[in-house]
PDB file of N, CA and C in Angstrom:
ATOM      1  N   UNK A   1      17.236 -71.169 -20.405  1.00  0.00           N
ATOM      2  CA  UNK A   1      17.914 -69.888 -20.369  1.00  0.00           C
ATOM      3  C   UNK A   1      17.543 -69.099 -21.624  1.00  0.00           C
ATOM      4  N   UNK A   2      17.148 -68.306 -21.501  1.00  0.00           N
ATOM      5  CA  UNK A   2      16.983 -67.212 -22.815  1.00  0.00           C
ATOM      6  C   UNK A   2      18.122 -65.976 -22.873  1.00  0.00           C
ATOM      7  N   UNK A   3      18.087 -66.150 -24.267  1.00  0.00           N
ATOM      8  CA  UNK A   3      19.673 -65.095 -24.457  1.00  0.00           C
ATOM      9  C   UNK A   3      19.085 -63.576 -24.916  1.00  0.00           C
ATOM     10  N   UNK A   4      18.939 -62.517 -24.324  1.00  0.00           N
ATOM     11  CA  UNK A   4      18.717 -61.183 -24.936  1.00  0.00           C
ATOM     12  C   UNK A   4      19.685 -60.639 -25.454  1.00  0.00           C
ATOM     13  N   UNK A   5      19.809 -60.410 -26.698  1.00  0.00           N
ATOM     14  CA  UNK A   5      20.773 -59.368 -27.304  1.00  0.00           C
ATOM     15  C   UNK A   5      20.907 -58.007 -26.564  1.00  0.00           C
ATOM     16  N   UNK A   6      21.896 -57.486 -26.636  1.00  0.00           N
ATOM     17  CA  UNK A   6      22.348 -56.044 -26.244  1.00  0.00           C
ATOM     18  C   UNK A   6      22.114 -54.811 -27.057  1.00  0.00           C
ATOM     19  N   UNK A   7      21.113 -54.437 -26.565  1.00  0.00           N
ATOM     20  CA  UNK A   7      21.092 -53.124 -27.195  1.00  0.00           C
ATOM     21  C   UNK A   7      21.832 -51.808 -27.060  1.00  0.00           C
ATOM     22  N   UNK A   8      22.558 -51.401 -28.346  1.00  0.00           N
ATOM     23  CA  UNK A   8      23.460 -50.720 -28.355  1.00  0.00           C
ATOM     24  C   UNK A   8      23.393 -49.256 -29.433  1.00  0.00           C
ATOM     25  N   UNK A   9      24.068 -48.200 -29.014  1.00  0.00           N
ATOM     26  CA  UNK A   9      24.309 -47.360 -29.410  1.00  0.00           C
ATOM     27  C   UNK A   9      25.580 -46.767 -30.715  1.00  0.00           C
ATOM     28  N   UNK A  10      25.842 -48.300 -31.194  1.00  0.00           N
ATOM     29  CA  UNK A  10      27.163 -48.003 -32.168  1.00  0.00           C
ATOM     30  C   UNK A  10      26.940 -47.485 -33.414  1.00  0.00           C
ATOM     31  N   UNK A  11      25.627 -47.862 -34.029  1.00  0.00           N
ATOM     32  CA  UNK A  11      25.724 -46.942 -35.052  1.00  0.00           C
ATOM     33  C   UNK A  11      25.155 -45.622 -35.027  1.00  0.00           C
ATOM     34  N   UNK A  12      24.421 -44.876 -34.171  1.00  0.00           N
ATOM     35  CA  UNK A  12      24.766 -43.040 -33.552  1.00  0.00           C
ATOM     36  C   UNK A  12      26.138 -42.964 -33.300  1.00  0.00           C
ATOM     37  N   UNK A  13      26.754 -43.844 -32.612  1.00  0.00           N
ATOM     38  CA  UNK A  13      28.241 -43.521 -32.108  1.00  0.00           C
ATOM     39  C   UNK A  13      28.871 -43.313 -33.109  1.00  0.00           C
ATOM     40  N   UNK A  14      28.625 -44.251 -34.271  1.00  0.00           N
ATOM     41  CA  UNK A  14      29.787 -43.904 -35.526  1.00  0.00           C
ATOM     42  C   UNK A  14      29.307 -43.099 -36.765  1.00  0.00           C
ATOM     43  N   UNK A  15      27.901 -42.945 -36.800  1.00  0.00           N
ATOM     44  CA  UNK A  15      27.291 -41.925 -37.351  1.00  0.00           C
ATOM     45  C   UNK A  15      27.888 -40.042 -36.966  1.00  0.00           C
ATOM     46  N   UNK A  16      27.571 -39.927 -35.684  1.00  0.00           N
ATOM     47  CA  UNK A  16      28.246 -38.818 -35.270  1.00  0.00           C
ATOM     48  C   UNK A  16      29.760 -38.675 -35.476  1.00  0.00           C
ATOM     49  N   UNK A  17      30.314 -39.441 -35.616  1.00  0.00           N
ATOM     50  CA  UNK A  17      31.772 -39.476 -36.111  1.00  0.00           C
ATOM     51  C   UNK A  17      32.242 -39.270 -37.549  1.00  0.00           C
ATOM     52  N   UNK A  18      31.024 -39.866 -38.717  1.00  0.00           N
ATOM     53  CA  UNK A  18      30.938 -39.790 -39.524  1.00  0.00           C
ATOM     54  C   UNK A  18      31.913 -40.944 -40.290  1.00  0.00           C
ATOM     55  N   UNK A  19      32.162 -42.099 -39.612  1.00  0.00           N
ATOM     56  CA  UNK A  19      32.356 -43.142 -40.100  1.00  0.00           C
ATOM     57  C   UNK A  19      31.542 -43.874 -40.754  1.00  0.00           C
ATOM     58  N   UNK A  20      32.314 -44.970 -41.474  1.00  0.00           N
ATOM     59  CA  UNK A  20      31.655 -46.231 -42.403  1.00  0.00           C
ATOM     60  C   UNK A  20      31.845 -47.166 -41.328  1.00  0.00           C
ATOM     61  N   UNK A  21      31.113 -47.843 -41.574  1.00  0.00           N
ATOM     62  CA  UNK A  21      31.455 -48.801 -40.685  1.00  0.00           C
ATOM     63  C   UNK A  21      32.463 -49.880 -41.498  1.00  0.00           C
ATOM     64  N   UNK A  22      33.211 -49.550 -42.488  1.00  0.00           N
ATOM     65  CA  UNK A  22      34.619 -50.253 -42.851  1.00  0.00           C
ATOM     66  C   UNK A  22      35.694 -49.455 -41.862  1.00  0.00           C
ATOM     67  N   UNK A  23      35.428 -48.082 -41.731  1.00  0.00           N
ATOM     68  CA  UNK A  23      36.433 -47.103 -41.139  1.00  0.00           C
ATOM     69  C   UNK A  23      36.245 -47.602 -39.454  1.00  0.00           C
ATOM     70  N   UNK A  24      35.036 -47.726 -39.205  1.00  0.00           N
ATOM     71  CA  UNK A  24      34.708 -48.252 -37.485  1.00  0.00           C
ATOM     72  C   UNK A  24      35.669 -49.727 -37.568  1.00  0.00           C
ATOM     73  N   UNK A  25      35.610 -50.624 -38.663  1.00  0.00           N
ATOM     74  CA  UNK A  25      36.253 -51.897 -38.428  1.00  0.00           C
ATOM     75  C   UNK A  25      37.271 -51.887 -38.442  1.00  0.00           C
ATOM     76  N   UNK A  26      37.733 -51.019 -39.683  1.00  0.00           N
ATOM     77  CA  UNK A  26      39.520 -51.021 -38.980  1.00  0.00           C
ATOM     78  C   UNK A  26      40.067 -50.026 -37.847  1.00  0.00           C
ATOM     79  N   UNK A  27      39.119 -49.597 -37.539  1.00  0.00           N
ATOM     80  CA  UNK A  27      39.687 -48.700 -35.961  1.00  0.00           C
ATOM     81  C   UNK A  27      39.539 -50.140 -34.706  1.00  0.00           C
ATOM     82  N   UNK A  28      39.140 -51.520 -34.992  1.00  0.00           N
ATOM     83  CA  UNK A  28      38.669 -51.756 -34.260  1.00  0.00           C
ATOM     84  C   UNK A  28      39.376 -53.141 -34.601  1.00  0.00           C
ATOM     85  N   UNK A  29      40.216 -53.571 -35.585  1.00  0.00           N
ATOM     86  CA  UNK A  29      40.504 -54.664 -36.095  1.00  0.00           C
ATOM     87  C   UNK A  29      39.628 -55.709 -36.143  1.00  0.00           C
ATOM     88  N   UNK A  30      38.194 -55.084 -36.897  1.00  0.00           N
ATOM     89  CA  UNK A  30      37.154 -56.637 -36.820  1.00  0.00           C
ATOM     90  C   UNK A  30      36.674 -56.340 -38.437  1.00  0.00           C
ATOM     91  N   UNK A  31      36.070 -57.231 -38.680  1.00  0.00           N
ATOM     92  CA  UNK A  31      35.769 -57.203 -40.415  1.00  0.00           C
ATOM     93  C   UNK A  31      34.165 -56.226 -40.277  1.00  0.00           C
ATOM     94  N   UNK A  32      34.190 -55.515 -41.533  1.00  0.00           N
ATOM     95  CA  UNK A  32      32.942 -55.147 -41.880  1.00  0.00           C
ATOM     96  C   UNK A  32      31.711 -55.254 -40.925  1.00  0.00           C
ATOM     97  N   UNK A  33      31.588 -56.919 -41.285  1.00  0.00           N
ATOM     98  CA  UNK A  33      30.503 -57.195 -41.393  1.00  0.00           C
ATOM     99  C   UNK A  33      30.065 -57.582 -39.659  1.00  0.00           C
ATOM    100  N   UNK A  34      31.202 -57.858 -38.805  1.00  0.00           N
ATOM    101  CA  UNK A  34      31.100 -57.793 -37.338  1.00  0.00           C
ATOM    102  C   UNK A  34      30.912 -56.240 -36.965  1.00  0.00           C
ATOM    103  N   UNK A  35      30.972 -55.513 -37.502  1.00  0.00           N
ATOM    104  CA  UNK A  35      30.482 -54.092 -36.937  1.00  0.00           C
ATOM    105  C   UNK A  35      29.116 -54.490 -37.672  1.00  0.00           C
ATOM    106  N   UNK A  36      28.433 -54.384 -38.596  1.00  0.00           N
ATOM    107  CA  UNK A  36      27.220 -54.675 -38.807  1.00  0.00           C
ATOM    108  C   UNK A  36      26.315 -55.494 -38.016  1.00  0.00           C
ATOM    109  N   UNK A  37      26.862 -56.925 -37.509  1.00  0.00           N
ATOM    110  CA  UNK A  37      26.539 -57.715 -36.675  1.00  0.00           C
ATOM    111  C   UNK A  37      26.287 -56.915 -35.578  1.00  0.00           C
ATOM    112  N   UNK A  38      27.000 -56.303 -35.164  1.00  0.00           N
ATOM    113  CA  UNK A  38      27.044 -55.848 -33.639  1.00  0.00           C
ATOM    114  C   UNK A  38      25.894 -54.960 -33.734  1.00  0.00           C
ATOM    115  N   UNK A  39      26.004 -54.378 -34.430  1.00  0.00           N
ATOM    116  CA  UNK A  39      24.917 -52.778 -34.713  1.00  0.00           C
ATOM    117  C   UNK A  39      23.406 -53.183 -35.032  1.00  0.00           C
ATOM    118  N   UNK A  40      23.539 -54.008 -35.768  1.00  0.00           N
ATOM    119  CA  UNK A  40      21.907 -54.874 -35.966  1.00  0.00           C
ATOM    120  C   UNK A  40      21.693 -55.735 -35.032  1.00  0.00           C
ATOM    121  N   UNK A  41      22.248 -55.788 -33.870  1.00  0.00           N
ATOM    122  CA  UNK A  41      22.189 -56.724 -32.961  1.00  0.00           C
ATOM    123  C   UNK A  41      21.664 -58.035 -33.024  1.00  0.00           C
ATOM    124  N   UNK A  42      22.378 -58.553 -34.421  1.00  0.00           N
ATOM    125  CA  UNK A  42      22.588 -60.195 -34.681  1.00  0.00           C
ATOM    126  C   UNK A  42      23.663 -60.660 -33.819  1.00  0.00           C
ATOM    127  N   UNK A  43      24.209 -60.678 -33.110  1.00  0.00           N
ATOM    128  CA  UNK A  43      25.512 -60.643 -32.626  1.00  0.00           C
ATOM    129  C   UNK A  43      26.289 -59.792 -31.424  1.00  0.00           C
ATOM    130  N   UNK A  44      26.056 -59.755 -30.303  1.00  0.00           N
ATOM    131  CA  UNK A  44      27.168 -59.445 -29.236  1.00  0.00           C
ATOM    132  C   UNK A  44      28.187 -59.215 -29.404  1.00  0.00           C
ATOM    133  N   UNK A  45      29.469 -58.212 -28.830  1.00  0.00           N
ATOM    134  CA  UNK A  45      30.531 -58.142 -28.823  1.00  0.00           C
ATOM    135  C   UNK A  45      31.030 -59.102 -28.034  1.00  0.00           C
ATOM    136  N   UNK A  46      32.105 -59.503 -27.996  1.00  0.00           N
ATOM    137  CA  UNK A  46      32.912 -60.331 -27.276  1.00  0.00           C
ATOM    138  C   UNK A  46      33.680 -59.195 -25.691  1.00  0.00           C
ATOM    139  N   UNK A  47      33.422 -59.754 -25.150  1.00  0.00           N
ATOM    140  CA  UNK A  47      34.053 -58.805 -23.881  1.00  0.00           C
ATOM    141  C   UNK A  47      35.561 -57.508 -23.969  1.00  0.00           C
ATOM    142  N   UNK A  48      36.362 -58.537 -24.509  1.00  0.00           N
ATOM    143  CA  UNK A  48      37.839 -57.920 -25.625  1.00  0.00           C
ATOM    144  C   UNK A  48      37.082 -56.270 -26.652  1.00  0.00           C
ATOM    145  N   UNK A  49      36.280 -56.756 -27.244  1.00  0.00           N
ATOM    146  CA  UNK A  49      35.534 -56.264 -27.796  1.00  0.00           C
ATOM    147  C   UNK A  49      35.044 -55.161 -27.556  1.00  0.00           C
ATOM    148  N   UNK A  50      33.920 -55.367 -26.404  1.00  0.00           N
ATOM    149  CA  UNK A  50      33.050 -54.231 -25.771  1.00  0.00           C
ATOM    150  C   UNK A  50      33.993 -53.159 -25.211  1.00  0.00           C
ATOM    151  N   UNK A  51      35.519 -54.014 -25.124  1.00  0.00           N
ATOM    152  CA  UNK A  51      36.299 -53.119 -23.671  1.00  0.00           C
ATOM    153  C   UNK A  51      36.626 -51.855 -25.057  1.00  0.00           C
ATOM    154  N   UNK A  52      37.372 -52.406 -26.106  1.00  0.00           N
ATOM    155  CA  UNK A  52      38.049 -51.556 -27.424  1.00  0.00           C
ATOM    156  C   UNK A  52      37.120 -50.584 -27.341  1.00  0.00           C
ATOM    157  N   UNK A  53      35.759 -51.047 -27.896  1.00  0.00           N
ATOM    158  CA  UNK A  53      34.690 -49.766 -28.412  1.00  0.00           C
ATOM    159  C   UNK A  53      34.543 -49.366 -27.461  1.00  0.00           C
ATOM    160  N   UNK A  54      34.221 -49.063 -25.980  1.00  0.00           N
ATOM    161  CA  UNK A  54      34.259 -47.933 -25.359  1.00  0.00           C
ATOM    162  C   UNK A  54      35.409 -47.278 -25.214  1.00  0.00           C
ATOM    163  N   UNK A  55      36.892 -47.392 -24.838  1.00  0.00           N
ATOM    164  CA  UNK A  55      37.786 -46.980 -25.229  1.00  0.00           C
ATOM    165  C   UNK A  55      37.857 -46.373 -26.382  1.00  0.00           C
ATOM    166  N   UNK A  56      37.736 -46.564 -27.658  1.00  0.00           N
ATOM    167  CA  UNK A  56      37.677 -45.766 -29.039  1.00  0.00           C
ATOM    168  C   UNK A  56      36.989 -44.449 -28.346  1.00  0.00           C
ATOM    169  N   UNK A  57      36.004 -44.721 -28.325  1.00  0.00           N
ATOM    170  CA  UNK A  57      35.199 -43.998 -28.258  1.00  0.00           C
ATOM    171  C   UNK A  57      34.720 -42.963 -26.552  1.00  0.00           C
ATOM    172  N   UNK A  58      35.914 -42.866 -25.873  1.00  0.00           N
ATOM    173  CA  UNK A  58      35.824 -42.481 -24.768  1.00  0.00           C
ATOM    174  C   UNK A  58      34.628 -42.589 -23.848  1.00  0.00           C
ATOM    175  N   UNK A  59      33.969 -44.038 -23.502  1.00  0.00           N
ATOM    176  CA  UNK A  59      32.634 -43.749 -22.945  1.00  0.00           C
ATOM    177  C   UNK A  59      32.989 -45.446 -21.978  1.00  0.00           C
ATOM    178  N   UNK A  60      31.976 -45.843 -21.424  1.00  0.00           N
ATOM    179  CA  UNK A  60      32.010 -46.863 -20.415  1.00  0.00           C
ATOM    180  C   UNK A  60      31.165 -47.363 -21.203  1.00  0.00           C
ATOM    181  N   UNK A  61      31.385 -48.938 -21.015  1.00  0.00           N
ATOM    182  CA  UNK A  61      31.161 -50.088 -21.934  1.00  0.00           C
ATOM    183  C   UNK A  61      29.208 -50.000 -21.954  1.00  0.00           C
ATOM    184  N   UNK A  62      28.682 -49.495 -20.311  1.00  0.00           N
ATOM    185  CA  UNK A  62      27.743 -49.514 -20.193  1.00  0.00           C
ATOM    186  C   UNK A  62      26.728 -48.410 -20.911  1.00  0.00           C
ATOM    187  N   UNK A  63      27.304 -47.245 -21.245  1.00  0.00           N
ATOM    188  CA  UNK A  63      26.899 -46.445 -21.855  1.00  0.00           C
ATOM    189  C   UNK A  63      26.767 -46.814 -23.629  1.00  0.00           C
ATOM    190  N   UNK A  64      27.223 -47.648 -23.768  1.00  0.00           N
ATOM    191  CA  UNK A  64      27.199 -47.929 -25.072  1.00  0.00           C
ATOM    192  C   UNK A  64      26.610 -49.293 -25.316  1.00  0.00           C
ATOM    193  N   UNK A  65      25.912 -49.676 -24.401  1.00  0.00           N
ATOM    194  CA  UNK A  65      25.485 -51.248 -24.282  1.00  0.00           C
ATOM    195  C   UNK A  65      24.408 -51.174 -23.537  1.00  0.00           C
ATOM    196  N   UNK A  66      23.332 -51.998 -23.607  1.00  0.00           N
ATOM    197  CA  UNK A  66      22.489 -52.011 -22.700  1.00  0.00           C
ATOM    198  C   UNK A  66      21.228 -53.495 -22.675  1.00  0.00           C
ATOM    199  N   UNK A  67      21.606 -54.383 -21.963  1.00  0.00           N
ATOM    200  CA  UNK A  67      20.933 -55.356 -21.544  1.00  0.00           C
ATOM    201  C   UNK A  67      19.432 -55.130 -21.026  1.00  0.00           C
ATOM    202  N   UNK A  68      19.183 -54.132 -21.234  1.00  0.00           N
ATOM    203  CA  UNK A  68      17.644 -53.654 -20.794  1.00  0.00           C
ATOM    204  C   UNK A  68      17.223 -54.021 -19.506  1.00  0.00           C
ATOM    205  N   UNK A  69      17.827 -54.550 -18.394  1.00  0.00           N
ATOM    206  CA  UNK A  69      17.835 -54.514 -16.807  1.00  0.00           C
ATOM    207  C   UNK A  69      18.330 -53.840 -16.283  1.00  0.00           C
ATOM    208  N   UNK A  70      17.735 -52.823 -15.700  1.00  0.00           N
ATOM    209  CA  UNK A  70      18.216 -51.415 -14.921  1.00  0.00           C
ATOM    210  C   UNK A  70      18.020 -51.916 -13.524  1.00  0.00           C
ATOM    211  N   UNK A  71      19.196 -51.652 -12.831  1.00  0.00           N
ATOM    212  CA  UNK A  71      18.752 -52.120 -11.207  1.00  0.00           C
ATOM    213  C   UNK A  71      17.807 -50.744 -10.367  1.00  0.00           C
TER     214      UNK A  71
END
């Protein structure tokens, strides 16, 4: 099985907002360095996760995520 990271749109998302990503973590109750994780795509969100940041951010989980398989 091979695991592809998710490519994602969070740091434009929080750039245009004009957040830190300390300010993205506590909107989001995760540390620092898991918004970094996520954004350098060392690291996946957790489902809990993916659901918050599109919610924050008024958009669908898919719009802000992308597994690079388009049907």
């Amino acid at each position: 099985m091979v695991l592809i990271a998710l490519k994602n749109r969070l740091k434009i998302l929080r750039a245009e907002r004009d957040w830190s990503q300390a300010e993205l973590a506590g909107r989001l109750d995760v540390s620092r360095q898991a918004v970094n994780a996520i954004e350098t795509g060392k690291h996946d969100p957790s489902l809990p996760l993916a659901f918050r940041i599109a919610r924050l951010f008024d958009m669908r989980i898919e719009d802000i995520f992308d597994d690079g398989e388009h049907a």
